[in-house]
Protein backbone atom coordinates (compact mmCIF):
# COMPACT_ATOMS: atom_id res chain seq x y z
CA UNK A 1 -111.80 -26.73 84.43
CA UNK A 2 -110.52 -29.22 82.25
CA UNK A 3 -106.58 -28.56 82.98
CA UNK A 4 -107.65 -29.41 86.57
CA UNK A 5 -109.49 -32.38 85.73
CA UNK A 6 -106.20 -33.46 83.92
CA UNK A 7 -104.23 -33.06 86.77
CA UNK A 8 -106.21 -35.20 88.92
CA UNK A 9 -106.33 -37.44 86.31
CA UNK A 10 -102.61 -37.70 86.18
CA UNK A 11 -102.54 -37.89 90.19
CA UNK A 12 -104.51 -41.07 89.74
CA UNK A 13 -103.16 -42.46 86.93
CA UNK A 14 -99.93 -42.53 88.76
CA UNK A 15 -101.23 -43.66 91.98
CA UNK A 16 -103.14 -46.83 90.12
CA UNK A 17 -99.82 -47.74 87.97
CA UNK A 18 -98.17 -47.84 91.32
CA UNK A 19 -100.51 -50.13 92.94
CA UNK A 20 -100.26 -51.84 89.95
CA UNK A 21 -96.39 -52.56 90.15
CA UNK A 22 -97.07 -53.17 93.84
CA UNK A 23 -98.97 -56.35 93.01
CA UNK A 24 -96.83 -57.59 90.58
CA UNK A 25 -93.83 -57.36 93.12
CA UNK A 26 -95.94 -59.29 95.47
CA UNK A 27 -97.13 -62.10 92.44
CA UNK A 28 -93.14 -62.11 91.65
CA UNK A 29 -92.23 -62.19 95.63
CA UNK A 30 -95.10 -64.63 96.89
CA UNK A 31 -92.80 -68.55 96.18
CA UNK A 32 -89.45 -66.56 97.67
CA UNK A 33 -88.73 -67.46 101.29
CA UNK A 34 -88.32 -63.58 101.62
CA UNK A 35 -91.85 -62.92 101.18
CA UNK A 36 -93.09 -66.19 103.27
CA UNK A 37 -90.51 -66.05 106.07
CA UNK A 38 -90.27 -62.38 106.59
CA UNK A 39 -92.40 -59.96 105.02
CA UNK A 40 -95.87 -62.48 105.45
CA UNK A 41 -95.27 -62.89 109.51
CA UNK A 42 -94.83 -59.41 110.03
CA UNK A 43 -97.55 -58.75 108.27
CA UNK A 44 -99.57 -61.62 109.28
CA UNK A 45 -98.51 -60.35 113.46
CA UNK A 46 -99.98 -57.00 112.49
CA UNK A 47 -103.65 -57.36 110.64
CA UNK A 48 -104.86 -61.18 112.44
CA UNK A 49 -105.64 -58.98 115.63
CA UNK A 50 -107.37 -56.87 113.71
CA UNK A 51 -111.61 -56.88 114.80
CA UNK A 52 -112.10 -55.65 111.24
CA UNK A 53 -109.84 -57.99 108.81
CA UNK A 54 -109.94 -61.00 111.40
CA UNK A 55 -107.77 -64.22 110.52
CA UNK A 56 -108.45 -63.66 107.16
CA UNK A 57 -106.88 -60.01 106.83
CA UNK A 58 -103.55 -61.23 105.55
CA UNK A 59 -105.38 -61.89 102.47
CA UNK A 60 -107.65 -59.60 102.15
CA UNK A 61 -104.84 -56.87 102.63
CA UNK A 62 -102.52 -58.05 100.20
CA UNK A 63 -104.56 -59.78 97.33
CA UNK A 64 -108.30 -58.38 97.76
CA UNK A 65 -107.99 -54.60 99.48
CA UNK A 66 -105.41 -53.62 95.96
CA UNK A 67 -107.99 -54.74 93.42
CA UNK A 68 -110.86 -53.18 94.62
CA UNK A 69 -108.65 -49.96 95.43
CA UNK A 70 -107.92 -49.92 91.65
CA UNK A 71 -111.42 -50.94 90.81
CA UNK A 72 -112.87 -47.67 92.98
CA UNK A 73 -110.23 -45.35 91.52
CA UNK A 74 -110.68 -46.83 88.00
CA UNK A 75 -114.17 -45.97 88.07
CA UNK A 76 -113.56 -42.40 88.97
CA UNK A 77 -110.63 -42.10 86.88
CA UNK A 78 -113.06 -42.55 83.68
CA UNK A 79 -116.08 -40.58 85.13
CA UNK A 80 -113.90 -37.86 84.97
CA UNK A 81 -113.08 -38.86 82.06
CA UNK A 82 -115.72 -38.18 80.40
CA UNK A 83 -116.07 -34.82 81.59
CA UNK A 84 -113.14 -33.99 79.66
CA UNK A 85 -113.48 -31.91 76.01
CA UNK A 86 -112.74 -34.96 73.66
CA UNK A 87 -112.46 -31.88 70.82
CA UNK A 88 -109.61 -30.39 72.51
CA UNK A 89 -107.40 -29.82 69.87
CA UNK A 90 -104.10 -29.21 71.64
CA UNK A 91 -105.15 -31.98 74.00
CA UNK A 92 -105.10 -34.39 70.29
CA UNK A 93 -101.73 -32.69 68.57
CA UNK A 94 -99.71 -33.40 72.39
CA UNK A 95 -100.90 -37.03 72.47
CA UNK A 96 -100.46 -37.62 69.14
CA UNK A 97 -97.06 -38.90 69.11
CA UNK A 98 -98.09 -41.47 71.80
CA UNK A 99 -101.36 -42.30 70.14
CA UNK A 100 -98.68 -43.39 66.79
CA UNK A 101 -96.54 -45.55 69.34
CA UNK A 102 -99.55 -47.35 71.01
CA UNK A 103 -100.55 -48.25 67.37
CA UNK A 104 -97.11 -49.89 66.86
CA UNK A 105 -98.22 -52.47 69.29
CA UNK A 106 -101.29 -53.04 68.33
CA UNK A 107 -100.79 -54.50 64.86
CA UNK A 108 -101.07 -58.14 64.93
CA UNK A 109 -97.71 -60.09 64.95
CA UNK A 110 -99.41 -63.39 64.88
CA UNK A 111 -102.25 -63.73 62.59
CA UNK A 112 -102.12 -67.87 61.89
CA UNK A 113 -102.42 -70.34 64.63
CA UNK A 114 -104.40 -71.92 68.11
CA UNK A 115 -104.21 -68.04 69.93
CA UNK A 116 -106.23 -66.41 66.42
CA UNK A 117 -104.72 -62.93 65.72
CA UNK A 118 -102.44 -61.70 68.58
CA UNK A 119 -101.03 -57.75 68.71
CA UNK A 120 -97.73 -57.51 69.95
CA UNK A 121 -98.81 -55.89 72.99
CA UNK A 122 -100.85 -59.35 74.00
CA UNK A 123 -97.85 -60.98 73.05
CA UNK A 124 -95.96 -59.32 75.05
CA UNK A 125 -98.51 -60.08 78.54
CA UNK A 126 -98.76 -63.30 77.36
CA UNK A 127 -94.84 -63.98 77.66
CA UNK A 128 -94.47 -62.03 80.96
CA UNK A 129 -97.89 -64.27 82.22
CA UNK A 130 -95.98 -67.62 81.44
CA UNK A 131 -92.75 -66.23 82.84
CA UNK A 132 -94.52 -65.24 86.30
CA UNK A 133 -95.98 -69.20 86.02
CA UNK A 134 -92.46 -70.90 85.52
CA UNK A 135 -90.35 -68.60 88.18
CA UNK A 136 -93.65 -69.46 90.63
CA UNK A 137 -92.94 -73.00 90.08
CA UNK A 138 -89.65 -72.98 89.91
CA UNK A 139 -88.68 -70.49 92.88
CA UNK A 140 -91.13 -72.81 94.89
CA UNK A 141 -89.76 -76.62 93.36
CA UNK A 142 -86.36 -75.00 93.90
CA UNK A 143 -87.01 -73.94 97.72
CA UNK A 144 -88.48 -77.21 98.74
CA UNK A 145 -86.14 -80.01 96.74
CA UNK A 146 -83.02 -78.16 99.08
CA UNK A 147 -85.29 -80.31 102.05
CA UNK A 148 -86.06 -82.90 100.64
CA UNK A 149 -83.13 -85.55 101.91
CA UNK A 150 -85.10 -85.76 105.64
CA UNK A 151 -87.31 -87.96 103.41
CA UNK A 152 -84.53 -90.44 102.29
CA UNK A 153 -83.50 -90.88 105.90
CA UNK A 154 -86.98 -92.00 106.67
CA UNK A 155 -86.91 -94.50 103.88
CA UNK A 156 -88.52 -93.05 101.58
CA UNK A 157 -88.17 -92.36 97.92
CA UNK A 158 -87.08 -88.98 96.84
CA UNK A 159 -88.30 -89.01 93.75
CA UNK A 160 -91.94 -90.06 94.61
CA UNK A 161 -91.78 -87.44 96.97
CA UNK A 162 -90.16 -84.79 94.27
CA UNK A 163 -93.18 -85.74 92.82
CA UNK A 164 -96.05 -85.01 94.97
CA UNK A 165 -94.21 -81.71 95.68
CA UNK A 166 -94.39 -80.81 91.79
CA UNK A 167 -97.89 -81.78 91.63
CA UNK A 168 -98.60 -80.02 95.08
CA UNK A 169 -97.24 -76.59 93.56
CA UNK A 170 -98.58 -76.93 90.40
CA UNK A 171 -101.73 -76.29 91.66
CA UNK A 172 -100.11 -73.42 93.64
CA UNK A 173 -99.34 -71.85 90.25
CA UNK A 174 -103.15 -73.27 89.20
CA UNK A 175 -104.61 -71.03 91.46
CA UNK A 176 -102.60 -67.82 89.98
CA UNK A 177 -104.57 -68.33 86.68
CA UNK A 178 -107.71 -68.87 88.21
CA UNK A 179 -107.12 -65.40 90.64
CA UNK A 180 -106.90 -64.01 86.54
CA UNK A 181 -109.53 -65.85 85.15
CA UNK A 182 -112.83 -63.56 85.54
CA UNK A 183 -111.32 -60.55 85.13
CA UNK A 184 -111.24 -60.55 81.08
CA UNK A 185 -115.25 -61.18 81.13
CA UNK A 186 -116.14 -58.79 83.95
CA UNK A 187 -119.13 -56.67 82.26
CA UNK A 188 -119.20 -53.42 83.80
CA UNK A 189 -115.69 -53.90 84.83
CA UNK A 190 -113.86 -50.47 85.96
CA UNK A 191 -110.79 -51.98 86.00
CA UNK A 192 -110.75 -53.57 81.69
CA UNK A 193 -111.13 -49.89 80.35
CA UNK A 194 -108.21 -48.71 82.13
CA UNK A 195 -106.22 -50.74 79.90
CA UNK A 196 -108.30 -49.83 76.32
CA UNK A 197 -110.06 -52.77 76.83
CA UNK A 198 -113.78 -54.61 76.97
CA UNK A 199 -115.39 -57.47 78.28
CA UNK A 200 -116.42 -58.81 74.39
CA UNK A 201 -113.10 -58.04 73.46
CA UNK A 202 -111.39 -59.76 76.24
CA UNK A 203 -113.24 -62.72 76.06
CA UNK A 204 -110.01 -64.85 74.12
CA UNK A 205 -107.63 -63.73 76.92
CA UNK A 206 -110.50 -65.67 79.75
CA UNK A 207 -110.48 -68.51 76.54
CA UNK A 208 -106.21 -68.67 77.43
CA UNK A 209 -106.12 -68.61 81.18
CA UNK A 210 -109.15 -71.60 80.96
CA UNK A 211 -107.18 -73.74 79.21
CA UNK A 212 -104.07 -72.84 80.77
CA UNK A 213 -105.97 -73.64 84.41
CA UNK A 214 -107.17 -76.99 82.76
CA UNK A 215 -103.42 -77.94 81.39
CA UNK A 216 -101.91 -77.39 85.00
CA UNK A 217 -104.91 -78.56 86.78
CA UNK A 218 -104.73 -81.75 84.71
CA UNK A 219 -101.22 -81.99 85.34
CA UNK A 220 -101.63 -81.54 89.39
CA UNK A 221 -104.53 -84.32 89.53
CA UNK A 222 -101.94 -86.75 87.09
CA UNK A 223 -99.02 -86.47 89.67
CA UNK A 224 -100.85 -87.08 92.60
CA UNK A 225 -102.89 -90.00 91.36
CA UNK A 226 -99.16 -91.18 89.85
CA UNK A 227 -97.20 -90.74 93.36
CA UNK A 228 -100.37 -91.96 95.50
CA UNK A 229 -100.39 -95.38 92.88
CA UNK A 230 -96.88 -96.00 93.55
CA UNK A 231 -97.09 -95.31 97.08
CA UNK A 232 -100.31 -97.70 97.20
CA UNK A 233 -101.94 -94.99 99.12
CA UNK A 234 -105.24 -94.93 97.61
CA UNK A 235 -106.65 -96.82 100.18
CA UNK A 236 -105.73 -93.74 102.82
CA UNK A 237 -107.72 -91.15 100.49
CA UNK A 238 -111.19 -89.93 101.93
């Protein structure tokens, strides 16, 4: 009974880390022109006929239907779980090499400063969060600036209007932090004990992402009110 449970355990396991990778490719793919030129209006022609997803089933097929997928499976993943014999000793001697390596990371590289004690395995999220934030903004700054000189021919600055583009798309890359922000304080969340995780425990990584959505928030709502003052458009804003 249990080796079965294992292997269905394992099917799932595998099945949720890829789903996993998928929506990282699609985080990492989403500023690309690839992603917004091709792959979203295929998509996008497929699903907004749809009686079921409506207009809205672009969205709710790439960014809502994954999570709860993971969130369903999750939950079943650890039911079963717990059906397992936790005093299976060959089950403890297999995984104990891996149990030794998963320790490694979880010793605290950074014990002094404004993120408290850190484990190299936060570290290491951390890093690849703020890397996913600067290719979003840069992938997107990098696609738009190459358009930019129809806006000298009309007379206009270009780099008012780089600026209003890098305060437009920093709240693009706002609104990636906030689609992370709930997640670390989710009580009864399926998807936080997949990872060896709980809401308590998880509460510092909802502390980062707040301030990290208040920083580029900030930041957005400074470059517009900057470009709109030298533009003396204040006046047009409802």
């Amino acid at each position: 009974m249990d080796a079965s449970i294992r292997m269905v355990r394992a099917a799932m396991k595998g099945l949720l880390l890829v789903m996993f990778l998928g929506i990282l490719m699609m985080w990492v793919m989403m500023p690309t022109n690839t992603y917004r030129e091709k792959w979203r209006v295929k998509i996008s022609d497929k699903v907004s006929n749809s009686t079921y997803l409506g207009t809205s089933g672009l969205n709710i097929l790439i960014w809502t239907f994954p999570m709860l997928f993971i969130s369903v499976l999750g939950s079943l993943y650890l039911h079963l779980g717990k059906k397992l014999n936790n005093n299976d000793v060959s089950q403890c001697s297999d995984d104990g090499e891996g149990h030794r390596r998963a320790a490694t990371w979880k010793k605290p590289v950074l014990v002094k400063g404004p993120l408290g004690i850190v484990t190299g395995t936060e570290l290491a999220f951390l890093i690849m969060f703020i890397a996913l934030l600067v290719w979003s903004l840069s992938t997107d700054l990098h696609n738009n600036f190459a358009n930019i000189t129809q806006f000298a021919q009309q007379g206009q600055r270009i780099w008012v209007e780089k600026l209003k583009i890098t305060a437009l798309y920093l709240g693009v890359v706002g609104n990636i932090c906030l689609a992370f922000l709930f997640f670390p304080v989710a009580r009864g969340s399926s998807v936080l004990p997949l990872l060896g995780l709980t809401s308590e425990g998880s509460i510092k990584y909802h502390i980062w992402l707040g301030h990290m959505v208040m920083a580029i928030f900030t930041a957005h709502g400074f470059g517009f009110i900057l470009a709109w003052s030298i533009d003396h458009q204040f006046s047009e804003v409802q």
